[in-house]
ModelCIF file with pLDDT and N, C-alpha, C, O atoms, coordinates in Angstrom:
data_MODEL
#
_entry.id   MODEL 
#
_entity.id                         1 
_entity.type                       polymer 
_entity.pdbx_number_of_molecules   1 
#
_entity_poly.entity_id                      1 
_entity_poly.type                           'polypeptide(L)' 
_entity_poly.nstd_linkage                   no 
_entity_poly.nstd_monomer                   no 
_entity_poly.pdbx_seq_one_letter_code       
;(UNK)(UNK)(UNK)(UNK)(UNK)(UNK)(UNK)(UNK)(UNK)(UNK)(UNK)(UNK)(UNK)(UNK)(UNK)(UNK)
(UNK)(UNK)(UNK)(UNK)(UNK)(UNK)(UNK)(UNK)(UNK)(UNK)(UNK)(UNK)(UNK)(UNK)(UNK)(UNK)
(UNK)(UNK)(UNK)(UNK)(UNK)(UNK)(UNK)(UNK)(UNK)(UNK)(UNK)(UNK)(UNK)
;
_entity_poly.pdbx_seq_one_letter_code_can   XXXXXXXXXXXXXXXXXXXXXXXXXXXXXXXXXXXXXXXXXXXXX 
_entity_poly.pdbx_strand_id                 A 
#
loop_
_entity_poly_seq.entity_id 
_entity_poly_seq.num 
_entity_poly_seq.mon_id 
_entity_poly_seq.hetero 
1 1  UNK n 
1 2  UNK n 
1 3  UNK n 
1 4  UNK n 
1 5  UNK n 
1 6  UNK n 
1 7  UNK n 
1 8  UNK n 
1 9  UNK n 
1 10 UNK n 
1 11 UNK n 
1 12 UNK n 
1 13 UNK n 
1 14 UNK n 
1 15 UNK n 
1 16 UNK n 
1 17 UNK n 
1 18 UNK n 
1 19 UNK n 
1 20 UNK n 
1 21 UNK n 
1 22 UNK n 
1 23 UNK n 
1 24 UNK n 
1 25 UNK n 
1 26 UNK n 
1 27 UNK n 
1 28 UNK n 
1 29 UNK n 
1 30 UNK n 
1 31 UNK n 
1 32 UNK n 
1 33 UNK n 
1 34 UNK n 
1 35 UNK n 
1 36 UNK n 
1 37 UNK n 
1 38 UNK n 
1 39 UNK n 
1 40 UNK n 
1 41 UNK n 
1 42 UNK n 
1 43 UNK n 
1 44 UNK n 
1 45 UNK n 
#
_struct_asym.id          A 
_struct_asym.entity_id   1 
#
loop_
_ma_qa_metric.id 
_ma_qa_metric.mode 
_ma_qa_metric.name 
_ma_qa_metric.software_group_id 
_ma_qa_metric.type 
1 global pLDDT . pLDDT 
2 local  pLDDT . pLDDT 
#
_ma_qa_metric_global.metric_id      1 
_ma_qa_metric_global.metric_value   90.96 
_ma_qa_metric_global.model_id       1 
_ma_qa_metric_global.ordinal_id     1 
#
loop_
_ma_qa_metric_local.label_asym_id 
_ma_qa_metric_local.label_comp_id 
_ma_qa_metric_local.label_seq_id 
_ma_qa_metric_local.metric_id 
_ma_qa_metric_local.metric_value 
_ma_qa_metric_local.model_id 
_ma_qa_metric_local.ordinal_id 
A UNK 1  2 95.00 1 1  
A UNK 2  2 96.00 1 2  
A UNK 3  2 96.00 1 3  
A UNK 4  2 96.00 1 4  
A UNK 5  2 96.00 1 5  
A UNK 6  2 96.00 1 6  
A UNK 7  2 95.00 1 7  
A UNK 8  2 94.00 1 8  
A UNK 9  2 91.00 1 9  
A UNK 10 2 86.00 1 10 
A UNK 11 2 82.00 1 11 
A UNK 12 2 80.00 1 12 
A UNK 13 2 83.00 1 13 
A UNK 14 2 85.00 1 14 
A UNK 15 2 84.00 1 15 
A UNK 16 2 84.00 1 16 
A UNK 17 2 81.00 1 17 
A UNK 18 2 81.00 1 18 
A UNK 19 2 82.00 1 19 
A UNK 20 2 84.00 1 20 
A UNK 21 2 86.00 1 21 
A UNK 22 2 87.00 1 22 
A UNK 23 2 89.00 1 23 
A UNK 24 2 91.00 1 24 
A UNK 25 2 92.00 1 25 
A UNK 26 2 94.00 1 26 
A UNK 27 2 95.00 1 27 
A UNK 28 2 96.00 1 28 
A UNK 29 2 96.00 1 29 
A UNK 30 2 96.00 1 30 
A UNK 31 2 94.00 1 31 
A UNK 32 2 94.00 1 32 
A UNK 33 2 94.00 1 33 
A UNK 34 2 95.00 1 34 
A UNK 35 2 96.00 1 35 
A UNK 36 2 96.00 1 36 
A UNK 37 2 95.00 1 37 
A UNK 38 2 94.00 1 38 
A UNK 39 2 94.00 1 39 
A UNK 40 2 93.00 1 40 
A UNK 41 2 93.00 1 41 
A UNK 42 2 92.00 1 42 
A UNK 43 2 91.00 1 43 
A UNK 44 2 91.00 1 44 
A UNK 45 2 92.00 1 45 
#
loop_
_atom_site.group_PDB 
_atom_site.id 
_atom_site.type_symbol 
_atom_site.label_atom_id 
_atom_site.label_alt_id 
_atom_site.label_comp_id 
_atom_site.label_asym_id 
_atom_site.label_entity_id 
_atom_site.label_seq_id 
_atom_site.pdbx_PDB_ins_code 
_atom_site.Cartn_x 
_atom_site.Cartn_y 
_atom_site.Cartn_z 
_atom_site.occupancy 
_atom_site.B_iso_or_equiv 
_atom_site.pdbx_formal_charge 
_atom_site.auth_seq_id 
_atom_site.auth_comp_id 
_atom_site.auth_asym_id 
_atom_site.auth_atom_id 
_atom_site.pdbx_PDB_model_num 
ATOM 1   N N  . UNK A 1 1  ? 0.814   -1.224 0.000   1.00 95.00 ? 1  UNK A N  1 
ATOM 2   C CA . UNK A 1 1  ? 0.000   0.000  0.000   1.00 95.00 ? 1  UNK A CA 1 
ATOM 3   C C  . UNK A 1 1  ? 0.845   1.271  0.000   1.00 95.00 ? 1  UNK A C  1 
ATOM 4   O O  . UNK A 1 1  ? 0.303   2.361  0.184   1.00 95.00 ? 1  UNK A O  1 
ATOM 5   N N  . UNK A 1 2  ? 2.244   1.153  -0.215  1.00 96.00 ? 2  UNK A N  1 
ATOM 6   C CA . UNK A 1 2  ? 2.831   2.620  -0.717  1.00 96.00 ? 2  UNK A CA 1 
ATOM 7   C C  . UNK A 1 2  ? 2.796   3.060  -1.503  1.00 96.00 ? 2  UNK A C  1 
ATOM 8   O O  . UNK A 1 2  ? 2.998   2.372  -2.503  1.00 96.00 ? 2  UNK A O  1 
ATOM 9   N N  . UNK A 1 3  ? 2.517   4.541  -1.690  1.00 96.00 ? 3  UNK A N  1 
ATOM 10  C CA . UNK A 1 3  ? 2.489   5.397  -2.616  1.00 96.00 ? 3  UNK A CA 1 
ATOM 11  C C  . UNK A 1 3  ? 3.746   5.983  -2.956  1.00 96.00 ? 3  UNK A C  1 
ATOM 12  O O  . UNK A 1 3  ? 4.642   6.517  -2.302  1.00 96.00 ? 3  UNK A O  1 
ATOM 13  N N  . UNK A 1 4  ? 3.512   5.670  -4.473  1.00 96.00 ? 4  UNK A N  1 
ATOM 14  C CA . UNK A 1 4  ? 5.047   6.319  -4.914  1.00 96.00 ? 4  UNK A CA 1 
ATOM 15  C C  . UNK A 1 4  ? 4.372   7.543  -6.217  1.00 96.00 ? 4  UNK A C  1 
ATOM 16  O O  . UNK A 1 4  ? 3.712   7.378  -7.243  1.00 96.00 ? 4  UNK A O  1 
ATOM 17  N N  . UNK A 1 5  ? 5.045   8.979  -5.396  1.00 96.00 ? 5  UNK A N  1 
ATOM 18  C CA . UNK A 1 5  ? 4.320   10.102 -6.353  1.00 96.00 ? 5  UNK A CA 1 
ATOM 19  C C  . UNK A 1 5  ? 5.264   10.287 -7.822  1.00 96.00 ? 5  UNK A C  1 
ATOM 20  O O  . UNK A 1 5  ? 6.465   10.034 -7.916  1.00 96.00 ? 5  UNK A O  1 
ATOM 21  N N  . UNK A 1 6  ? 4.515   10.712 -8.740  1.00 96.00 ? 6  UNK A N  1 
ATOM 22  C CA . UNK A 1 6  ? 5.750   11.134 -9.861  1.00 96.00 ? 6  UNK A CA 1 
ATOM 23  C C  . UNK A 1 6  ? 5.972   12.323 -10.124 1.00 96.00 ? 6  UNK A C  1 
ATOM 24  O O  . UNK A 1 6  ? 4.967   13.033 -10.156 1.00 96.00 ? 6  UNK A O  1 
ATOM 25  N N  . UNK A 1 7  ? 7.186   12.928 -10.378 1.00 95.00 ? 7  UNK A N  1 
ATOM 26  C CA . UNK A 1 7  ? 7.612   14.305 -10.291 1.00 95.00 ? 7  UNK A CA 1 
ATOM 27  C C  . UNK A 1 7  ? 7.532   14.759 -11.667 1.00 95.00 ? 7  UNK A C  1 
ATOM 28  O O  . UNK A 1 7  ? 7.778   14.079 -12.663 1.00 95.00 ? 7  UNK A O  1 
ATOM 29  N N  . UNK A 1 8  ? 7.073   16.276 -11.622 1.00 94.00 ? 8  UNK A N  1 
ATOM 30  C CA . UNK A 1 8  ? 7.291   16.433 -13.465 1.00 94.00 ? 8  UNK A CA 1 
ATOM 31  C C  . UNK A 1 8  ? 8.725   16.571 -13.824 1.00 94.00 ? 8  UNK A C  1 
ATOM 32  O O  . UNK A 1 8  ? 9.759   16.904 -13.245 1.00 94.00 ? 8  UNK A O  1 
ATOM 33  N N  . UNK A 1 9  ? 8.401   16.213 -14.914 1.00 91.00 ? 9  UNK A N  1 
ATOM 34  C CA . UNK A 1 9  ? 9.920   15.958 -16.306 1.00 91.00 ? 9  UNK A CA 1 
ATOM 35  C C  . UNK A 1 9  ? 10.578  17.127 -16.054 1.00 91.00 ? 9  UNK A C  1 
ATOM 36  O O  . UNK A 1 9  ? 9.871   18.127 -16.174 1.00 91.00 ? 9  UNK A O  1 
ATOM 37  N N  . UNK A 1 10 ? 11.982  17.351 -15.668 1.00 86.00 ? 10 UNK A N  1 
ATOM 38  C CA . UNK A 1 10 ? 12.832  18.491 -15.376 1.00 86.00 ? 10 UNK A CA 1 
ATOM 39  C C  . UNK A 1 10 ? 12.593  18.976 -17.186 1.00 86.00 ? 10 UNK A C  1 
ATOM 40  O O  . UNK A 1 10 ? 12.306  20.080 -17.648 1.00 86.00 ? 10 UNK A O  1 
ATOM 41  N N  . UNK A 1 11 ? 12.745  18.191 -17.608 1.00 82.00 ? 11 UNK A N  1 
ATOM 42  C CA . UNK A 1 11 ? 13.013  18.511 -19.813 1.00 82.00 ? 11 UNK A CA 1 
ATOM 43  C C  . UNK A 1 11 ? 11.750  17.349 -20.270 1.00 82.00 ? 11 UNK A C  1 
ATOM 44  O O  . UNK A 1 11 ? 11.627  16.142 -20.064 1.00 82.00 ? 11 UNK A O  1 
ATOM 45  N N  . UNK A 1 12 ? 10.963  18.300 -20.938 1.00 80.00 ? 12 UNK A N  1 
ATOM 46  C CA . UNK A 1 12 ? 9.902   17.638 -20.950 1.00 80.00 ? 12 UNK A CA 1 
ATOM 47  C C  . UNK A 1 12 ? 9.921   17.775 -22.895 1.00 80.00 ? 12 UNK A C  1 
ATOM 48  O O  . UNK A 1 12 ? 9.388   18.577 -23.662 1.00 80.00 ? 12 UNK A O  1 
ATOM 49  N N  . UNK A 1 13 ? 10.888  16.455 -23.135 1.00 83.00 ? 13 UNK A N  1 
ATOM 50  C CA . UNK A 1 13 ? 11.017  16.200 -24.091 1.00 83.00 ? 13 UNK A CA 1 
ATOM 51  C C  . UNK A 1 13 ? 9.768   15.886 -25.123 1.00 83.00 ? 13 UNK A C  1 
ATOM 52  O O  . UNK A 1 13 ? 8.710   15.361 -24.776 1.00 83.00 ? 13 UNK A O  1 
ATOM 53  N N  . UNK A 1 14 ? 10.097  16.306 -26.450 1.00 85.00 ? 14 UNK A N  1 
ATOM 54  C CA . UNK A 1 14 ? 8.562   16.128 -27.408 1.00 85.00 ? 14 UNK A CA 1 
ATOM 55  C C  . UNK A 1 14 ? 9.120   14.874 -28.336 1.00 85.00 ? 14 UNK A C  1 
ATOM 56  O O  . UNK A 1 14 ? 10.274  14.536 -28.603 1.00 85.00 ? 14 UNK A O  1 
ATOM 57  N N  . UNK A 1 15 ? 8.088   14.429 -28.647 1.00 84.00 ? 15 UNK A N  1 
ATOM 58  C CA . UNK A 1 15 ? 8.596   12.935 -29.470 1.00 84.00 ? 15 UNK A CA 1 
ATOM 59  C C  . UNK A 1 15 ? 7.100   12.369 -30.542 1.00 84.00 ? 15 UNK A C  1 
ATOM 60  O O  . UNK A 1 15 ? 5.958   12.806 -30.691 1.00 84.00 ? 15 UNK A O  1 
ATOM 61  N N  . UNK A 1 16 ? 7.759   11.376 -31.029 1.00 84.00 ? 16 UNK A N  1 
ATOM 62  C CA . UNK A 1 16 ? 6.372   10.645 -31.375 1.00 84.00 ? 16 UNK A CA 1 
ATOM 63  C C  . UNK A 1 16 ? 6.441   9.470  -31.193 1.00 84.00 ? 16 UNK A C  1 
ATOM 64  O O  . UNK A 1 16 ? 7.504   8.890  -31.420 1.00 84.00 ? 16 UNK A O  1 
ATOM 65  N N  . UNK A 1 17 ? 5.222   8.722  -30.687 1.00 81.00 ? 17 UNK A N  1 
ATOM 66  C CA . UNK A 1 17 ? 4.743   7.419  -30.456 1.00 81.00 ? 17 UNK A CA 1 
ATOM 67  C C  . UNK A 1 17 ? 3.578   6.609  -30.553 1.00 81.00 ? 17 UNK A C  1 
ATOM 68  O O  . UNK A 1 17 ? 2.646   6.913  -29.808 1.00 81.00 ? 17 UNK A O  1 
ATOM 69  N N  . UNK A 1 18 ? 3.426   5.544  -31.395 1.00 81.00 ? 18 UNK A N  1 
ATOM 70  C CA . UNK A 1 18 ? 2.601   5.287  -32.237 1.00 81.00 ? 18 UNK A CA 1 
ATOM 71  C C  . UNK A 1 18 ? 1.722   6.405  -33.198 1.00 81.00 ? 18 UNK A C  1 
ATOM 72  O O  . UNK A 1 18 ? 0.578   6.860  -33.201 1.00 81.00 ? 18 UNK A O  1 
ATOM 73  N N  . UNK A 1 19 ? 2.809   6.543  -33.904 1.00 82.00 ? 19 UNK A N  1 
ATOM 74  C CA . UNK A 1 19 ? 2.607   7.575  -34.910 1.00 82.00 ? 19 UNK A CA 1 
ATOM 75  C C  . UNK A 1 19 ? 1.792   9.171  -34.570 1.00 82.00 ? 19 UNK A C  1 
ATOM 76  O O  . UNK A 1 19 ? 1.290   9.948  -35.383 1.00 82.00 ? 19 UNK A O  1 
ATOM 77  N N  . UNK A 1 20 ? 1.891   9.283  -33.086 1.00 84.00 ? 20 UNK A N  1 
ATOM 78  C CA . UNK A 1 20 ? 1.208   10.479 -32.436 1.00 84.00 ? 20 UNK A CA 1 
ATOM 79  C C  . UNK A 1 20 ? 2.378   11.645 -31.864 1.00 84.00 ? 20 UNK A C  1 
ATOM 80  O O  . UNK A 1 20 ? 3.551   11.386 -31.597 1.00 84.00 ? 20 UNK A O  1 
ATOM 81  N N  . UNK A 1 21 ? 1.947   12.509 -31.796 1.00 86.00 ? 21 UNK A N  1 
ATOM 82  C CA . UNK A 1 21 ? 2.710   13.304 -31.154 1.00 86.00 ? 21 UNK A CA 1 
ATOM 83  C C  . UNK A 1 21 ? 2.540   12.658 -29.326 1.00 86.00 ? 21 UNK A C  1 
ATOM 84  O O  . UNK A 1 21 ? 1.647   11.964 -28.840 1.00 86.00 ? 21 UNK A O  1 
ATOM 85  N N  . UNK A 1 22 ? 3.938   13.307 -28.610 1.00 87.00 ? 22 UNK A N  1 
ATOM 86  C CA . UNK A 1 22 ? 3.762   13.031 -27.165 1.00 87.00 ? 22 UNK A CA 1 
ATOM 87  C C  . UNK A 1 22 ? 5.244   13.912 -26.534 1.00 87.00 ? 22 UNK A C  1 
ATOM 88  O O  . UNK A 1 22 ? 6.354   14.183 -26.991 1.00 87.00 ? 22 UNK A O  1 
ATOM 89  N N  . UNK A 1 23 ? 4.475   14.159 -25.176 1.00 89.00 ? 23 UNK A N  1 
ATOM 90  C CA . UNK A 1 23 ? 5.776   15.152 -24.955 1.00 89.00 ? 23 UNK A CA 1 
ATOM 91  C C  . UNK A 1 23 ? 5.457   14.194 -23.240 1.00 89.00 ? 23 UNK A C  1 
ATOM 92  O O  . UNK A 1 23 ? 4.479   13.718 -22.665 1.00 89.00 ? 23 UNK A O  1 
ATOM 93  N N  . UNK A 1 24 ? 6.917   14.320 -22.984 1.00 91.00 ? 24 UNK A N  1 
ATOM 94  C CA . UNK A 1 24 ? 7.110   13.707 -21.395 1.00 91.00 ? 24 UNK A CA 1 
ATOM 95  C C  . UNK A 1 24 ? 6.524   14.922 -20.317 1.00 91.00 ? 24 UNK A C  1 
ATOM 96  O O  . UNK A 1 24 ? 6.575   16.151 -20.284 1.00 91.00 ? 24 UNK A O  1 
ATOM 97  N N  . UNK A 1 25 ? 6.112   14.160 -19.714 1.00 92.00 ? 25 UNK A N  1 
ATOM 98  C CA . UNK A 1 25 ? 5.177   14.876 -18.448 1.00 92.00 ? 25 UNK A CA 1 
ATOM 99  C C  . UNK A 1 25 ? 5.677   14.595 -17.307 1.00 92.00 ? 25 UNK A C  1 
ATOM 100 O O  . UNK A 1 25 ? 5.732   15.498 -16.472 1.00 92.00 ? 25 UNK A O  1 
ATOM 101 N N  . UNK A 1 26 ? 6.188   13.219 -16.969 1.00 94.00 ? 26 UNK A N  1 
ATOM 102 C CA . UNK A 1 26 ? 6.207   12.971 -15.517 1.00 94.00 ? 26 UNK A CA 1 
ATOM 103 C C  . UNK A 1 26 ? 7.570   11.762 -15.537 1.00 94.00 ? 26 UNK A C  1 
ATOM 104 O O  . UNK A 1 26 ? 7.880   11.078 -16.513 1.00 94.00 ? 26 UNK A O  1 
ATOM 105 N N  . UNK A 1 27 ? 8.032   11.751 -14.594 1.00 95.00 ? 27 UNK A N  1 
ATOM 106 C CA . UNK A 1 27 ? 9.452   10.755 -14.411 1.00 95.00 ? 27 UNK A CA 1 
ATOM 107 C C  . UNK A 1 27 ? 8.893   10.179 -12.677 1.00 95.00 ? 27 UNK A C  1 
ATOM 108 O O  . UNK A 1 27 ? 8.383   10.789 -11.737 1.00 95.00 ? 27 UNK A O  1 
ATOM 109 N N  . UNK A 1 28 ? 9.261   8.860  -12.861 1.00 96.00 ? 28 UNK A N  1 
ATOM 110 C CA . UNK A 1 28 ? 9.282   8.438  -11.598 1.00 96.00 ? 28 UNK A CA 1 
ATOM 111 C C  . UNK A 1 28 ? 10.059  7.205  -11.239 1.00 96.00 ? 28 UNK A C  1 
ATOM 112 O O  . UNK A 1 28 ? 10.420  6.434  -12.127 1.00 96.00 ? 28 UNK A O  1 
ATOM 113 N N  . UNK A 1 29 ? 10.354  6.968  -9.867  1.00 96.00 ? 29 UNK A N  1 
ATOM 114 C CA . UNK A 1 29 ? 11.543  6.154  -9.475  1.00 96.00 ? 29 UNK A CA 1 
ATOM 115 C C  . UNK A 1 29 ? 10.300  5.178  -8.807  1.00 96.00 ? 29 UNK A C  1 
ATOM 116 O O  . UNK A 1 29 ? 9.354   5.584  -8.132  1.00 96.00 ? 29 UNK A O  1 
ATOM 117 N N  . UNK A 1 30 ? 10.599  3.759  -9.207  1.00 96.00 ? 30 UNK A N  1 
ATOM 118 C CA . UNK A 1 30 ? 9.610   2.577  -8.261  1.00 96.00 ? 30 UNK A CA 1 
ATOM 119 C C  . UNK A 1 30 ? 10.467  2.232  -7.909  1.00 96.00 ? 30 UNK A C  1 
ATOM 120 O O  . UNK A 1 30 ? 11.406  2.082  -8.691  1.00 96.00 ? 30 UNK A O  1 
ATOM 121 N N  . UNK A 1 31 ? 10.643  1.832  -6.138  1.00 94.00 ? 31 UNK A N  1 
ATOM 122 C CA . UNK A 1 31 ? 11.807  1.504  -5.578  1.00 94.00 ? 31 UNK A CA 1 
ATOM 123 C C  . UNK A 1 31 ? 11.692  -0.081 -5.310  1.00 94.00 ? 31 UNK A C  1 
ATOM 124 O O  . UNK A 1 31 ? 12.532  -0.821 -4.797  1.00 94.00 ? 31 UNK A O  1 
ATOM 125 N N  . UNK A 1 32 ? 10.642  -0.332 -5.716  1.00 94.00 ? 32 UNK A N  1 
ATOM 126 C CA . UNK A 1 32 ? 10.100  -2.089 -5.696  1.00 94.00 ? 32 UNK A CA 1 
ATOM 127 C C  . UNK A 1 32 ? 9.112   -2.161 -6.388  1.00 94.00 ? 32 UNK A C  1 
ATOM 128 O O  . UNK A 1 32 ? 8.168   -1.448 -6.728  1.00 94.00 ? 32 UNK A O  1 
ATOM 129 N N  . UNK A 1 33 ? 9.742   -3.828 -6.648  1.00 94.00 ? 33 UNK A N  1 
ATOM 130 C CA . UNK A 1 33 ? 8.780   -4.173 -7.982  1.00 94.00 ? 33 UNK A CA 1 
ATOM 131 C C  . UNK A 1 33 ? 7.525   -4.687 -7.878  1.00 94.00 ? 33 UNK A C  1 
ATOM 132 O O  . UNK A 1 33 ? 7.465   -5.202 -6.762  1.00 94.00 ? 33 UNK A O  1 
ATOM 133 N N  . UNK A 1 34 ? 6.800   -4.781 -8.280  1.00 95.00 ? 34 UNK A N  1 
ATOM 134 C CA . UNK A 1 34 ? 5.288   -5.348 -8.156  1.00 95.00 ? 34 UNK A CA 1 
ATOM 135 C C  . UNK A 1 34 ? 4.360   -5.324 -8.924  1.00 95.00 ? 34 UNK A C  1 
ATOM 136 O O  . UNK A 1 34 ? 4.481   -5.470 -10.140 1.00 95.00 ? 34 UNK A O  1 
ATOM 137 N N  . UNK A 1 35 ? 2.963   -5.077 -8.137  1.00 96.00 ? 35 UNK A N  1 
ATOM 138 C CA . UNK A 1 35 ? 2.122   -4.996 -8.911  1.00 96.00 ? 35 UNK A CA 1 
ATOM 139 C C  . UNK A 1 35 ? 1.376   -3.835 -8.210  1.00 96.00 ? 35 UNK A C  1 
ATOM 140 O O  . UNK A 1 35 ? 1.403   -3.544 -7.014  1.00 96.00 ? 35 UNK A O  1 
ATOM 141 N N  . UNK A 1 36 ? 0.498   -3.052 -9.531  1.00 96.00 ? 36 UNK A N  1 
ATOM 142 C CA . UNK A 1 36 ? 0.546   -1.154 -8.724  1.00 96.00 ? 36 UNK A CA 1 
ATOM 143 C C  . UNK A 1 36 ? -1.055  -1.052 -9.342  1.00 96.00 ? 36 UNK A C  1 
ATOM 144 O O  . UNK A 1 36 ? -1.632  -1.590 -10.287 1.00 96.00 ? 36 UNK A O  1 
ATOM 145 N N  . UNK A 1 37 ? -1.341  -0.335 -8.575  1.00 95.00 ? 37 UNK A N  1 
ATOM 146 C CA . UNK A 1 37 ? -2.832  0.553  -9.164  1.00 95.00 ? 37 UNK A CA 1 
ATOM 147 C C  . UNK A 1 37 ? -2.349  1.750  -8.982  1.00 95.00 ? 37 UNK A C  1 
ATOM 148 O O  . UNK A 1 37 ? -1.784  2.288  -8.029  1.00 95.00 ? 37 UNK A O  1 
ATOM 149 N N  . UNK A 1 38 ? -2.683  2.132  -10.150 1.00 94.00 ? 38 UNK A N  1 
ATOM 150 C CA . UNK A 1 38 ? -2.123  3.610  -11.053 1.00 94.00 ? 38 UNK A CA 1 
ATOM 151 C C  . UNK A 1 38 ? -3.332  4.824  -10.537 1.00 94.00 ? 38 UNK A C  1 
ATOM 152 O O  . UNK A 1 38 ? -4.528  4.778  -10.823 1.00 94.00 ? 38 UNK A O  1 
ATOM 153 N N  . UNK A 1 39 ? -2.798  5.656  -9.890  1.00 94.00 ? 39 UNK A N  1 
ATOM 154 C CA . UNK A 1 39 ? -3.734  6.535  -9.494  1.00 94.00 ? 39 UNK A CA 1 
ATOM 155 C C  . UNK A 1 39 ? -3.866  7.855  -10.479 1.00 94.00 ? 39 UNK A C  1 
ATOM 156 O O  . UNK A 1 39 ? -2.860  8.555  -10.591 1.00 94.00 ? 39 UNK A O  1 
ATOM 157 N N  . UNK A 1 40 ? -4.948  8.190  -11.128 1.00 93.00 ? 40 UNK A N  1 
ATOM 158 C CA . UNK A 1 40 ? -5.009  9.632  -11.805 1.00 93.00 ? 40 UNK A CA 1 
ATOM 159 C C  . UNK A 1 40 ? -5.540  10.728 -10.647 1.00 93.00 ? 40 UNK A C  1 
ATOM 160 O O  . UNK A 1 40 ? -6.573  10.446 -10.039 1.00 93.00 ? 40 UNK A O  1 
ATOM 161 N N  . UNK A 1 41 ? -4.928  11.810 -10.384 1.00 93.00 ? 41 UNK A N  1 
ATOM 162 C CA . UNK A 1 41 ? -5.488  12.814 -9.915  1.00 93.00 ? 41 UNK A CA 1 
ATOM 163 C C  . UNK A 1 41 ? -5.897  13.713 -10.655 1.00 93.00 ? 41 UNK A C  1 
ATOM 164 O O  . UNK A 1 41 ? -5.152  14.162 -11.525 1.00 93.00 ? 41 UNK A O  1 
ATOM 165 N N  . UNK A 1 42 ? -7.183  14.187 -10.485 1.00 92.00 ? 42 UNK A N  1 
ATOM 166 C CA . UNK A 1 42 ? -7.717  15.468 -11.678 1.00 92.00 ? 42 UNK A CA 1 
ATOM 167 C C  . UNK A 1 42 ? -7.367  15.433 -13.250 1.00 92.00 ? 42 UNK A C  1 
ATOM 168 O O  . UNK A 1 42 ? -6.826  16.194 -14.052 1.00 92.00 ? 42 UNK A O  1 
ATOM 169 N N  . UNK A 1 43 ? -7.843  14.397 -13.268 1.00 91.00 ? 43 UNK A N  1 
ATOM 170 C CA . UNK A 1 43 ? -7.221  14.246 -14.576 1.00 91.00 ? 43 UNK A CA 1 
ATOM 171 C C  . UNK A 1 43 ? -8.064  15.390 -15.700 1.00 91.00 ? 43 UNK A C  1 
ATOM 172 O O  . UNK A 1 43 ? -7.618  15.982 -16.683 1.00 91.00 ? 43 UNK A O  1 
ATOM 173 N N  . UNK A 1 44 ? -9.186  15.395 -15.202 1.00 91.00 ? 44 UNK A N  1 
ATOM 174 C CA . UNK A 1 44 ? -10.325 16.533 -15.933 1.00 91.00 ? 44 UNK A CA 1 
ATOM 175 C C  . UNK A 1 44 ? -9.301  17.945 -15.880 1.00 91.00 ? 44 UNK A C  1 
ATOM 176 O O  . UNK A 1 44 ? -10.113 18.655 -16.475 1.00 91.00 ? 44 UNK A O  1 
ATOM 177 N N  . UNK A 1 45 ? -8.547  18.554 -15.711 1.00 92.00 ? 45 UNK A N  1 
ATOM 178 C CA . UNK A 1 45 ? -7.422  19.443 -15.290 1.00 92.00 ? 45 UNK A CA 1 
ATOM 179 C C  . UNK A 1 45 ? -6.369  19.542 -17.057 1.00 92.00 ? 45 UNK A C  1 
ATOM 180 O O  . UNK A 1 45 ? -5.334  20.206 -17.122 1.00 92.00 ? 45 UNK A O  1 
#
C-alpha cells in the first residue's frame, strides 16, 4: 500500500509514439517491484 508520487519531467522532451505526437510529463523512481494501481489525480485538469 505505498504510494510512490511522480515528479514532473525536469526537460519535458517532445517525441512521437505510435505515430502520435507526445511530450514527457512525468518521471518516476519505483523503488520495488510489483504490482501497482495507477492513481489519476484530476485528470479533468
Amino acid at each position: 500500500n505505498e504510494i510512490t508520487e511522480c515528479q514532473k519531467a525536469f526537460w519535458p522532451v517532445q517525441t512521437y509514439a505510435f505515430g502520435k505526437k507526445a511530450k514527457r510529463i512525468f518521471i518516476v523512481d519505483i523503488p520495488k517491484e510489483g504490482q501497482f494501481e495507477v492513481i489519476f489525480n484530476n485528470p479533468e485538469t
